[in-house]
C-alpha atoms as a PDB file:
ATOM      1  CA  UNK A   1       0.000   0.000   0.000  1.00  0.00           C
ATOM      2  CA  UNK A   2       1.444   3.265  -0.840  1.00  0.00           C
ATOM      3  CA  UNK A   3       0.776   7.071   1.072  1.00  0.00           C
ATOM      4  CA  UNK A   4      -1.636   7.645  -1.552  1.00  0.00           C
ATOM      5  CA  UNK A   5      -3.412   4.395  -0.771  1.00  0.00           C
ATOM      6  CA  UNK A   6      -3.626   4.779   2.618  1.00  0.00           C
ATOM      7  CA  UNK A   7      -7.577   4.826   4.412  1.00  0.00           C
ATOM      8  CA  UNK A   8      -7.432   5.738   7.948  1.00  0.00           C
ATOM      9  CA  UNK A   9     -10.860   4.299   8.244  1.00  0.00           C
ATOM     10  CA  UNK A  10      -9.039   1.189   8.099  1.00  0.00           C
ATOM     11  CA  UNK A  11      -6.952   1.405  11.472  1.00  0.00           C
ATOM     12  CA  UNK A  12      -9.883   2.961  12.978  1.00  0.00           C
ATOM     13  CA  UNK A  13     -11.021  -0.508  15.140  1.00  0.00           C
ATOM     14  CA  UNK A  14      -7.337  -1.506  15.632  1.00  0.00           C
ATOM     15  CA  UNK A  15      -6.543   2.151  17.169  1.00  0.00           C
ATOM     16  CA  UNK A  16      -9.756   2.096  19.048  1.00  0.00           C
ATOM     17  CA  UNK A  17      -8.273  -1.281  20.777  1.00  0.00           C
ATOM     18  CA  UNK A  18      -4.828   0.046  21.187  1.00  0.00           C
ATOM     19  CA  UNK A  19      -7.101   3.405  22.903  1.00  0.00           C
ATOM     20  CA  UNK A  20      -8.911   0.415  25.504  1.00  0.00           C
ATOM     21  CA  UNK A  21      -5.476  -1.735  26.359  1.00  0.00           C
ATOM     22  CA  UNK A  22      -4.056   1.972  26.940  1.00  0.00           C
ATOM     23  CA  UNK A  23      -6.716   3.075  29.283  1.00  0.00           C
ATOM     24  CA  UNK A  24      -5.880  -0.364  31.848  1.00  0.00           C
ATOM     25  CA  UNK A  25      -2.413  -0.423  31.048  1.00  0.00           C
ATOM     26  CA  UNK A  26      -0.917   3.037  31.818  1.00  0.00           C
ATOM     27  CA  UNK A  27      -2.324   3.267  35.265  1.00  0.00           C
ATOM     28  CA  UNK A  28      -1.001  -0.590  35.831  1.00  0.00           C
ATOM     29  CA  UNK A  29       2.223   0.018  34.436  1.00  0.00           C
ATOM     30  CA  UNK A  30       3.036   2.700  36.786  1.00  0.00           C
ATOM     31  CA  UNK A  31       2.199   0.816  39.547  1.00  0.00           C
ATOM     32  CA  UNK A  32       4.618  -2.212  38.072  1.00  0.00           C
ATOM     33  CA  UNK A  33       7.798   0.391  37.354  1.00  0.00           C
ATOM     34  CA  UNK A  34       6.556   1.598  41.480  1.00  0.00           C
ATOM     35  CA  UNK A  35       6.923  -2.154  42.735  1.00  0.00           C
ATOM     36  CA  UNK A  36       9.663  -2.928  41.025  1.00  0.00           C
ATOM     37  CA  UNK A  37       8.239  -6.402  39.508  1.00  0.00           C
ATOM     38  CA  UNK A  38       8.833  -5.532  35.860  1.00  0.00           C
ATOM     39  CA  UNK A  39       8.766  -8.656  34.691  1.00  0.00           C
ATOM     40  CA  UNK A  40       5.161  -9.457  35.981  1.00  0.00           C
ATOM     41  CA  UNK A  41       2.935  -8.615  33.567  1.00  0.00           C
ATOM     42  CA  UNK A  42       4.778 -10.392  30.989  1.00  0.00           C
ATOM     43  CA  UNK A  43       4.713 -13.939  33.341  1.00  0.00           C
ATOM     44  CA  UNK A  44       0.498 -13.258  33.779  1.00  0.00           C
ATOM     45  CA  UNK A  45       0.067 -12.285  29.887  1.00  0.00           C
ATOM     46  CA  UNK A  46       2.235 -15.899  29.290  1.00  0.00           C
ATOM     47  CA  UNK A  47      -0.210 -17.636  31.706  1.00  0.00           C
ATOM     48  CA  UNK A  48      -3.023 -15.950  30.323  1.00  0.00           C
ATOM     49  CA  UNK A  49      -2.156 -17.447  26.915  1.00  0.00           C
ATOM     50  CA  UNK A  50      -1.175 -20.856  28.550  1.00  0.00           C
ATOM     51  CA  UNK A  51      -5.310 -20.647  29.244  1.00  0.00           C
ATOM     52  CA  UNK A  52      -5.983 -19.928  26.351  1.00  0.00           C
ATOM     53  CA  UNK A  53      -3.945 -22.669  24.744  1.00  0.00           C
ATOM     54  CA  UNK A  54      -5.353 -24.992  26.639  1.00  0.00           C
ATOM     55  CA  UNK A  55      -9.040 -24.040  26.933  1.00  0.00           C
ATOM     56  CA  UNK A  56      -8.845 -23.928  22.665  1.00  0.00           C
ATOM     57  CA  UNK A  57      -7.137 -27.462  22.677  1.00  0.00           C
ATOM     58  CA  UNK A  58      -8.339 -29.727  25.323  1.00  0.00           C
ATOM     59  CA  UNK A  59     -12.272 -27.783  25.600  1.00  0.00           C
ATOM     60  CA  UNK A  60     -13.155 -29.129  21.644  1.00  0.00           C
ATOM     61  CA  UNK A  61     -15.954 -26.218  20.536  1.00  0.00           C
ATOM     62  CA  UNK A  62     -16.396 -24.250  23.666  1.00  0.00           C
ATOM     63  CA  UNK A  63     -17.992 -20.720  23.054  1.00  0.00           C
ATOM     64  CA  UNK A  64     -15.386 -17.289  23.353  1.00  0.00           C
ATOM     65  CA  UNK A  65     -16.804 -16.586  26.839  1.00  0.00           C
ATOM     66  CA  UNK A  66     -15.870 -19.967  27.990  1.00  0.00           C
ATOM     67  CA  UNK A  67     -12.332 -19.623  26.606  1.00  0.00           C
ATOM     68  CA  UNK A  68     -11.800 -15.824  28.163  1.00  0.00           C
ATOM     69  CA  UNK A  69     -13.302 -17.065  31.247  1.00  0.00           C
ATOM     70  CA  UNK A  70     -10.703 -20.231  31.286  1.00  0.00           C
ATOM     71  CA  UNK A  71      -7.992 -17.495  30.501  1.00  0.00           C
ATOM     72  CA  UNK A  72      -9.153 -15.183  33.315  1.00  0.00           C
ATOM     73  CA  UNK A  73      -9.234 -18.122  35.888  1.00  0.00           C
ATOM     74  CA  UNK A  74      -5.652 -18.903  34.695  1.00  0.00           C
ATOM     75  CA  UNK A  75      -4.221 -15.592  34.856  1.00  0.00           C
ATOM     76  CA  UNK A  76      -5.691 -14.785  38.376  1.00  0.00           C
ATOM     77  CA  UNK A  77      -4.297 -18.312  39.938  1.00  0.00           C
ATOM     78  CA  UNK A  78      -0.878 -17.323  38.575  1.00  0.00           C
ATOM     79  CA  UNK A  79      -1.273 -13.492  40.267  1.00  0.00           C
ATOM     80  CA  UNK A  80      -2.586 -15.032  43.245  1.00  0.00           C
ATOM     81  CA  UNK A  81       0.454 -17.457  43.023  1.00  0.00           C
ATOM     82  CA  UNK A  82       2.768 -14.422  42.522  1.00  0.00           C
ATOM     83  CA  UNK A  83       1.657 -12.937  45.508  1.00  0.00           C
ATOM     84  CA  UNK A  84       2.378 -15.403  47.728  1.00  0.00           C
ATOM     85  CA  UNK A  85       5.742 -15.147  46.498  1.00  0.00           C
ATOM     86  CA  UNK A  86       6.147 -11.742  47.254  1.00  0.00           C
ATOM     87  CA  UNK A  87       5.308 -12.702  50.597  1.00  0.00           C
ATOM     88  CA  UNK A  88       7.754 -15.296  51.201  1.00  0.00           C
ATOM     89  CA  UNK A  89      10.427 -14.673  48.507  1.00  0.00           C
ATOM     90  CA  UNK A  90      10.832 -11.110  48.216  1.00  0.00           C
ATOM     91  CA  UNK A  91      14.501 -10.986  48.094  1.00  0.00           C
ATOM     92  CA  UNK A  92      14.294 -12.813  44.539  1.00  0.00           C
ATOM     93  CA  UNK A  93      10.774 -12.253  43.315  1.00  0.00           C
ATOM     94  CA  UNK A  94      12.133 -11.256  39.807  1.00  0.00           C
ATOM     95  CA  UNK A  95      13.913 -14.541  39.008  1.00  0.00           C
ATOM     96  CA  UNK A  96      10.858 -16.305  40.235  1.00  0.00           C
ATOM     97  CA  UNK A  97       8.625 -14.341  38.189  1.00  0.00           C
ATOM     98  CA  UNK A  98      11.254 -14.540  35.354  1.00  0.00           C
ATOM     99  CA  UNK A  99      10.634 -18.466  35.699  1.00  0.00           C
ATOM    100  CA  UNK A 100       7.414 -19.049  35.835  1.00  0.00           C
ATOM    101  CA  UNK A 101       6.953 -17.240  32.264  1.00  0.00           C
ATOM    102  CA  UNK A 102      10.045 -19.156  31.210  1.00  0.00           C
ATOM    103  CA  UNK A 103       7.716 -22.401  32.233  1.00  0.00           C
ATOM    104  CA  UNK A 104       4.662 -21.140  31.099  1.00  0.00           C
ATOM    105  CA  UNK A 105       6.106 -20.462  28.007  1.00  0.00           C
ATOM    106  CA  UNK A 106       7.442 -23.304  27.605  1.00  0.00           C
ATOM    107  CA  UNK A 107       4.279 -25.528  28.716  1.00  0.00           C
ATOM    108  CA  UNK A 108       2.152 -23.173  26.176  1.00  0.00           C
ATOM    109  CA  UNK A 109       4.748 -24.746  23.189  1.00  0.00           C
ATOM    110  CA  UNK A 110       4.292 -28.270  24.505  1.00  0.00           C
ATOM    111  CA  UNK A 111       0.449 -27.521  24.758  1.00  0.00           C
ATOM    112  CA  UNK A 112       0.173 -26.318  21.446  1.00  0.00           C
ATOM    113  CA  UNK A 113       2.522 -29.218  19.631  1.00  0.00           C
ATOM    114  CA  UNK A 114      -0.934 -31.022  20.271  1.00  0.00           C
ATOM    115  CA  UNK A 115      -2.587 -28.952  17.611  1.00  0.00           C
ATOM    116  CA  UNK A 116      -2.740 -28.831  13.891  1.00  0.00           C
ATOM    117  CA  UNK A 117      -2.710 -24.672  13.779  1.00  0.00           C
ATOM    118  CA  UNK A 118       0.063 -24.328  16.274  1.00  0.00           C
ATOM    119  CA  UNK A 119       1.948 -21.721  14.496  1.00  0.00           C
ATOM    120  CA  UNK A 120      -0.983 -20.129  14.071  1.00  0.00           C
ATOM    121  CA  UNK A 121      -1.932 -19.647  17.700  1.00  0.00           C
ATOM    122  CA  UNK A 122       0.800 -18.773  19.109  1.00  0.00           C
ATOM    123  CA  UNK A 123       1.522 -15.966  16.766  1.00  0.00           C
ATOM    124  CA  UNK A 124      -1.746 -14.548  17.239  1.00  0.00           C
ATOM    125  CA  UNK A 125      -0.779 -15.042  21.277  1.00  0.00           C
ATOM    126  CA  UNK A 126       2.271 -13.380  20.760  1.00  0.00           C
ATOM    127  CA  UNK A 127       2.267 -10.891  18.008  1.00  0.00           C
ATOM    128  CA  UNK A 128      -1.986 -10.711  18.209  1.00  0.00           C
ATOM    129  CA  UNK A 129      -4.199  -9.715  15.347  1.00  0.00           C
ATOM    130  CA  UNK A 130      -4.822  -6.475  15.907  1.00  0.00           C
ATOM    131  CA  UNK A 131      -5.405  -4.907  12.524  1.00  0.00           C
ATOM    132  CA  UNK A 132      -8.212  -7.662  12.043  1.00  0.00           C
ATOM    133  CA  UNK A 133      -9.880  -6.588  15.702  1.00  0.00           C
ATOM    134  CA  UNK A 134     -13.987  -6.807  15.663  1.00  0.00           C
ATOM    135  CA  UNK A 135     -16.834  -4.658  16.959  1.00  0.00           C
ATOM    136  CA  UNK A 136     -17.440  -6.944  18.935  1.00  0.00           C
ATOM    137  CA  UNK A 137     -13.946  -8.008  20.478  1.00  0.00           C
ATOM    138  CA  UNK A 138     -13.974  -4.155  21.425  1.00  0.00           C
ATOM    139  CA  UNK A 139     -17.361  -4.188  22.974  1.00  0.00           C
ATOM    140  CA  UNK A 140     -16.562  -6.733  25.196  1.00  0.00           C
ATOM    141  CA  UNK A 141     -12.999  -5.862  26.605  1.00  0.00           C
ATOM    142  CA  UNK A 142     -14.638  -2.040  26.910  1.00  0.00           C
ATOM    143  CA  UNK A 143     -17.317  -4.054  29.287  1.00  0.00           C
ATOM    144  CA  UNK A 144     -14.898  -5.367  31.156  1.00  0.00           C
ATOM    145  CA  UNK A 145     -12.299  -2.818  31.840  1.00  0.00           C
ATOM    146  CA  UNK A 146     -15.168  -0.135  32.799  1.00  0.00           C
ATOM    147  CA  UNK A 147     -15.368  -1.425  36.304  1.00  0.00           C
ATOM    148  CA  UNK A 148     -11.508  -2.519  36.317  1.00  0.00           C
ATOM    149  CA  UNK A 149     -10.879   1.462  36.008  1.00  0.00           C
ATOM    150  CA  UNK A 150     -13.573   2.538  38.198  1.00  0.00           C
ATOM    151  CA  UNK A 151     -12.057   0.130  40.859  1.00  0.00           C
ATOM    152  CA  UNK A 152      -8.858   1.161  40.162  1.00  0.00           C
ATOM    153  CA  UNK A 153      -9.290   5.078  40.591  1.00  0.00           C
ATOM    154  CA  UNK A 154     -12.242   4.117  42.962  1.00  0.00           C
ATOM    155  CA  UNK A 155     -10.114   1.876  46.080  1.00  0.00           C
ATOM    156  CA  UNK A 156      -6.359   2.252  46.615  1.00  0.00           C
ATOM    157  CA  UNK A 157      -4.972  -0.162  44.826  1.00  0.00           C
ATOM    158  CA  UNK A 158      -1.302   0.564  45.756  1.00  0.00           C
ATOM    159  CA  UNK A 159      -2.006  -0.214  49.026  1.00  0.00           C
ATOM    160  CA  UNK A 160      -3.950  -3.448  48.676  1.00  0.00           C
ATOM    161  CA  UNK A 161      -2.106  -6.063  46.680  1.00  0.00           C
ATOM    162  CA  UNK A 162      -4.915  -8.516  46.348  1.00  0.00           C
ATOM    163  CA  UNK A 163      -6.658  -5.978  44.398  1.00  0.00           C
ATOM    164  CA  UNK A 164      -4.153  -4.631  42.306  1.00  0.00           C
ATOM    165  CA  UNK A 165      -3.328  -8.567  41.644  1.00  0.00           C
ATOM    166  CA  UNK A 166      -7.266  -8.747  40.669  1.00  0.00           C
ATOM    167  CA  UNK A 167      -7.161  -5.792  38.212  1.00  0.00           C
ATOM    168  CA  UNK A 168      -4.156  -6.436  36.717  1.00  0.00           C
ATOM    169  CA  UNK A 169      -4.825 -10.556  35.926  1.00  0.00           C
ATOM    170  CA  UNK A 170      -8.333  -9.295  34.538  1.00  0.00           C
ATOM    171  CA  UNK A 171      -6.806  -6.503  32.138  1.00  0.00           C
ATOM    172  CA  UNK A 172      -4.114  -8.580  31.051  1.00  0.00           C
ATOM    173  CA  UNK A 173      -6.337 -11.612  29.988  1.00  0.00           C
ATOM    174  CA  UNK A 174      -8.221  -9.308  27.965  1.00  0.00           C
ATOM    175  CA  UNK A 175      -5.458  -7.482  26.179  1.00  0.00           C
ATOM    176  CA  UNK A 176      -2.873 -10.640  25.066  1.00  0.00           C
ATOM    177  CA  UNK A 177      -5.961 -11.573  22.863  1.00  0.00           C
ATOM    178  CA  UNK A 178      -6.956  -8.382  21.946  1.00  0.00           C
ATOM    179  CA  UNK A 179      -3.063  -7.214  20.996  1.00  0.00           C
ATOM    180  CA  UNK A 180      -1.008  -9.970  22.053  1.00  0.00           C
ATOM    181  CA  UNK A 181       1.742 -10.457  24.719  1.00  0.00           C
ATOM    182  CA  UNK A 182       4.642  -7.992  22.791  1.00  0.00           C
ATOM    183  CA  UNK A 183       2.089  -5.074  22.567  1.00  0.00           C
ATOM    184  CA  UNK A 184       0.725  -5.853  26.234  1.00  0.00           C
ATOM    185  CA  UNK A 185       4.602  -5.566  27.653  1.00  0.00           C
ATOM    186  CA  UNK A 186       5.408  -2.331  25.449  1.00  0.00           C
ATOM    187  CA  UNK A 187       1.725  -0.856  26.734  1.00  0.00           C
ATOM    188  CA  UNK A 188       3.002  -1.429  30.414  1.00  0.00           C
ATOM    189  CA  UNK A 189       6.447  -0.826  30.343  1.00  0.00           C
ATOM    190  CA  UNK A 190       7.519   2.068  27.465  1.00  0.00           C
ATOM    191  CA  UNK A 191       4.663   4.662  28.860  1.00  0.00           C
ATOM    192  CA  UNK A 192       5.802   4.522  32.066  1.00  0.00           C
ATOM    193  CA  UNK A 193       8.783   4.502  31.113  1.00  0.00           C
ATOM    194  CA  UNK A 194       8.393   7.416  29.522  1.00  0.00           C
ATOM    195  CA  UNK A 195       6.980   9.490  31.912  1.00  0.00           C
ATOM    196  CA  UNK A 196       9.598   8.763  34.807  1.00  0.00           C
ATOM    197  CA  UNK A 197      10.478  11.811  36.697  1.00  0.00           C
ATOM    198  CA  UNK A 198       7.354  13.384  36.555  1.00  0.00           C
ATOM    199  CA  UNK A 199       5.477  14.016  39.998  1.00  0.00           C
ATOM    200  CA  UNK A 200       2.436  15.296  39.191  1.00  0.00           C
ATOM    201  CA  UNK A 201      -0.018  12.623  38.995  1.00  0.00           C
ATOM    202  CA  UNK A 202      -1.944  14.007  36.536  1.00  0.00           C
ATOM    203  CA  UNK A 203       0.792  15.003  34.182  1.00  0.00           C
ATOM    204  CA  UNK A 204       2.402  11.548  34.379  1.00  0.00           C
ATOM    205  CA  UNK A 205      -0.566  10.062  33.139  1.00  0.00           C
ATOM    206  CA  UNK A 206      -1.482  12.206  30.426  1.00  0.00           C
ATOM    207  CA  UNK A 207       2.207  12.185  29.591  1.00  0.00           C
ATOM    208  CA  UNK A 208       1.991   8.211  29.373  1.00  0.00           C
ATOM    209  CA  UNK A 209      -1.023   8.139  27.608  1.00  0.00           C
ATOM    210  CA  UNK A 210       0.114  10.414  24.997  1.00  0.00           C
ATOM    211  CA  UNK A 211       3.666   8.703  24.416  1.00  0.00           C
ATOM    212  CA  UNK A 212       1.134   5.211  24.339  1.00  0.00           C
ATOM    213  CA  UNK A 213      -1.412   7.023  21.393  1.00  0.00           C
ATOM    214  CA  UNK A 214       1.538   8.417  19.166  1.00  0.00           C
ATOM    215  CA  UNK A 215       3.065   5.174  19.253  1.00  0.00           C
ATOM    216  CA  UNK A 216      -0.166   3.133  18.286  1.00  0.00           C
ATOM    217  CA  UNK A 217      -0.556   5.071  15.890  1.00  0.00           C
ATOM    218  CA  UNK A 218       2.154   5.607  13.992  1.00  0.00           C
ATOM    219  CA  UNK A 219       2.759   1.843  14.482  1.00  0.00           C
ATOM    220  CA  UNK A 220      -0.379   1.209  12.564  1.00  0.00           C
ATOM    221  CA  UNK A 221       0.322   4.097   9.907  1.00  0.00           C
ATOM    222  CA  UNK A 222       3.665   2.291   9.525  1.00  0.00           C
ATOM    223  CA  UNK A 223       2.230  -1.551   9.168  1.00  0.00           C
ATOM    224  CA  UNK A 224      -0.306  -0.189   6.642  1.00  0.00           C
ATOM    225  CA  UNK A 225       1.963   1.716   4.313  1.00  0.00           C
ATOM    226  CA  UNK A 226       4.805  -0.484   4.564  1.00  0.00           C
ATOM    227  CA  UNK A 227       2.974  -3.823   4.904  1.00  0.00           C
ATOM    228  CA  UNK A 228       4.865  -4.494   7.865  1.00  0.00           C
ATOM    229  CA  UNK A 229       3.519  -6.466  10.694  1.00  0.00           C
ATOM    230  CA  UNK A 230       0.991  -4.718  12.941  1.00  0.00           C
ATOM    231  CA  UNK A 231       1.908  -5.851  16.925  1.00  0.00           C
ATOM    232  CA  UNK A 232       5.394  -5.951  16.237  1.00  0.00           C
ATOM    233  CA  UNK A 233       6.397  -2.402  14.294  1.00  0.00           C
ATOM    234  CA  UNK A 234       3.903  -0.732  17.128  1.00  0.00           C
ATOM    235  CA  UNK A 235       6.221  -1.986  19.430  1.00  0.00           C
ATOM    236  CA  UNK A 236       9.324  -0.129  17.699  1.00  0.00           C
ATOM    237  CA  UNK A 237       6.787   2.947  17.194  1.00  0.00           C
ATOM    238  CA  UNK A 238       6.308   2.945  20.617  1.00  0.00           C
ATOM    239  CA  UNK A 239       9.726   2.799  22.085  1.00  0.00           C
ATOM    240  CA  UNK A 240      10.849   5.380  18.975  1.00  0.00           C
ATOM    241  CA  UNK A 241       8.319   7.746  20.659  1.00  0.00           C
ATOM    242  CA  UNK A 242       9.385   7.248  24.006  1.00  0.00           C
ATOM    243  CA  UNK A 243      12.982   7.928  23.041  1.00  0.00           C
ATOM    244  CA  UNK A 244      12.197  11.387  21.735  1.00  0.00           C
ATOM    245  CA  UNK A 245      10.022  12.150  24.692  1.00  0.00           C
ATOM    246  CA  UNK A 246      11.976  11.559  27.066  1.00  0.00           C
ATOM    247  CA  UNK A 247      14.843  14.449  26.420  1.00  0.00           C
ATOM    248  CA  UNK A 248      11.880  17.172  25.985  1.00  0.00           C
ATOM    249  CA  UNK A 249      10.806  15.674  29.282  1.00  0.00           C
ATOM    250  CA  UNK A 250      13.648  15.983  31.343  1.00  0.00           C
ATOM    251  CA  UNK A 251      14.307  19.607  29.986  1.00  0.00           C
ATOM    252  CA  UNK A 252      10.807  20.482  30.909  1.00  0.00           C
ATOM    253  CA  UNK A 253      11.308  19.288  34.469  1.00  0.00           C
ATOM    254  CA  UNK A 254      14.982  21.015  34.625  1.00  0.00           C
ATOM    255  CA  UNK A 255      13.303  23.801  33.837  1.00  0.00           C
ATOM    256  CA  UNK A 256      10.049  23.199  36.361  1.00  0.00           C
ATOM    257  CA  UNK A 257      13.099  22.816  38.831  1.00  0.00           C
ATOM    258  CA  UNK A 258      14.879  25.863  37.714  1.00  0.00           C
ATOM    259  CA  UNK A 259      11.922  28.167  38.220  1.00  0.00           C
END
């Protein structure tokens, strides 16, 4: 497809699902950078899609709710997991995270040797399908992150893990099959990232949700023109964005500071 070519109307549902993981993610992702358990998020995504795996391969023809619930049920058993290990193994939470997605990983390969589209699955696990998102994928993962969000800025998370566990196993389910895991980790991860430094509240999440946008979208401009591949150039876009952010950021707080 060349510039000339190009119809936004086409990334329209794909932007409006990159707009939804965005509105979860940002909020979650700061509280991930705050805890200091990066590599969580990428562990529950990996369990997430181990439930998925094996709800698609061992359930025969079960119906999409039965397959997101058997995803959600996974993903919350492996936060509730983690958080006993952040009671008892603090001191090396992050290698224990680290393997548990190594052996979910792992188990979600051996799971999916069983089945004659394995390839298939696990790139739309991994990389996700976003350009090919539905009305009604959208309708349902707005559904349910409208109470995860009103939770979220409704009870303080931060200071109850169980919760923040809750949320975040809930929102992740929901976004490795809406995006897939890469574009999940980047969503987390590159926003906050990107708005370190920042101690306004309000300005470090407008500032990660505006790094998060730009990079959707020029990821998706980018797949379209190019014909590149949608979940993992959004990734690049992303981390592109958040490297020229972050230099007018830190002169804007210099200067905050200055003054």
């Amino acid at each position: 497809m060349t510039g000339a070519d190009f119809d936004f109307l086409l990334i329209v549902p794909a932007f409006l699902a990159g707009v939804l993981v965005l509105s979860t993610h940002v909020p979650l992702g700061q509280e991930v950078l705050r805890r200091g358990i990066i590599f969580i998020d990428i562990a529950i995504a990996q369990i997430a899609a181990l439930g998925v795996i094996a709800a698609t391969i061992f359930g025969g023809d079960l119906a999409t709710w039965q397959i997101q619930l058997f995803a959600g049920i996974s993903a919350m058993s492996g936060a509730v997991f983690i958080h006993w290990l952040e009671q008892h193994y603090a001191s090396i939470l992050e290698a224990l995270i680290g393997l548990l997605f190594i052996l979910s990983a792992s188990g979600g390969l051996l799971l999916a040797s069983f089945s004659a589209n394995s390839e298939e699955l696990l790139h739309d696990l991994l990389v996700g399908q976003i350009l090919w998102v539905s009305n009604q994928q959208l309708i349902w993962v707005a559904v349910l992150y409208a109470p995860l969000l009103l939770i979220w800025f409704t009870f303080n998370c931060r200071e109850r893990p169980m919760l923040f566990y809750f949320v975040f196993s809930l929102a992740i389910t929901a976004s490795v099959q809406l995006v897939g895991i890469y574009l999940v980790f980047a969503s987390l991860i590159l926003p906050a990232l990107a708005s370190q430094g920042i101690v306004n509240i309000k300005n470090k999440f407008i500032t990660s949700y505006l790094v998060g946008l730009f990079g959707y979208l020029s990821g998706l401009v980018v797949s379209m023109i190019f014909d590149l591949p949608t979940g993992a150039i959004t990734v690049w876009t992303m981390l592109c964005v958040v490297l020229i952010a972050r230099p007018i950021i830190k002169r804007c707080l210099i200067s905050a500071y200055i003054q």
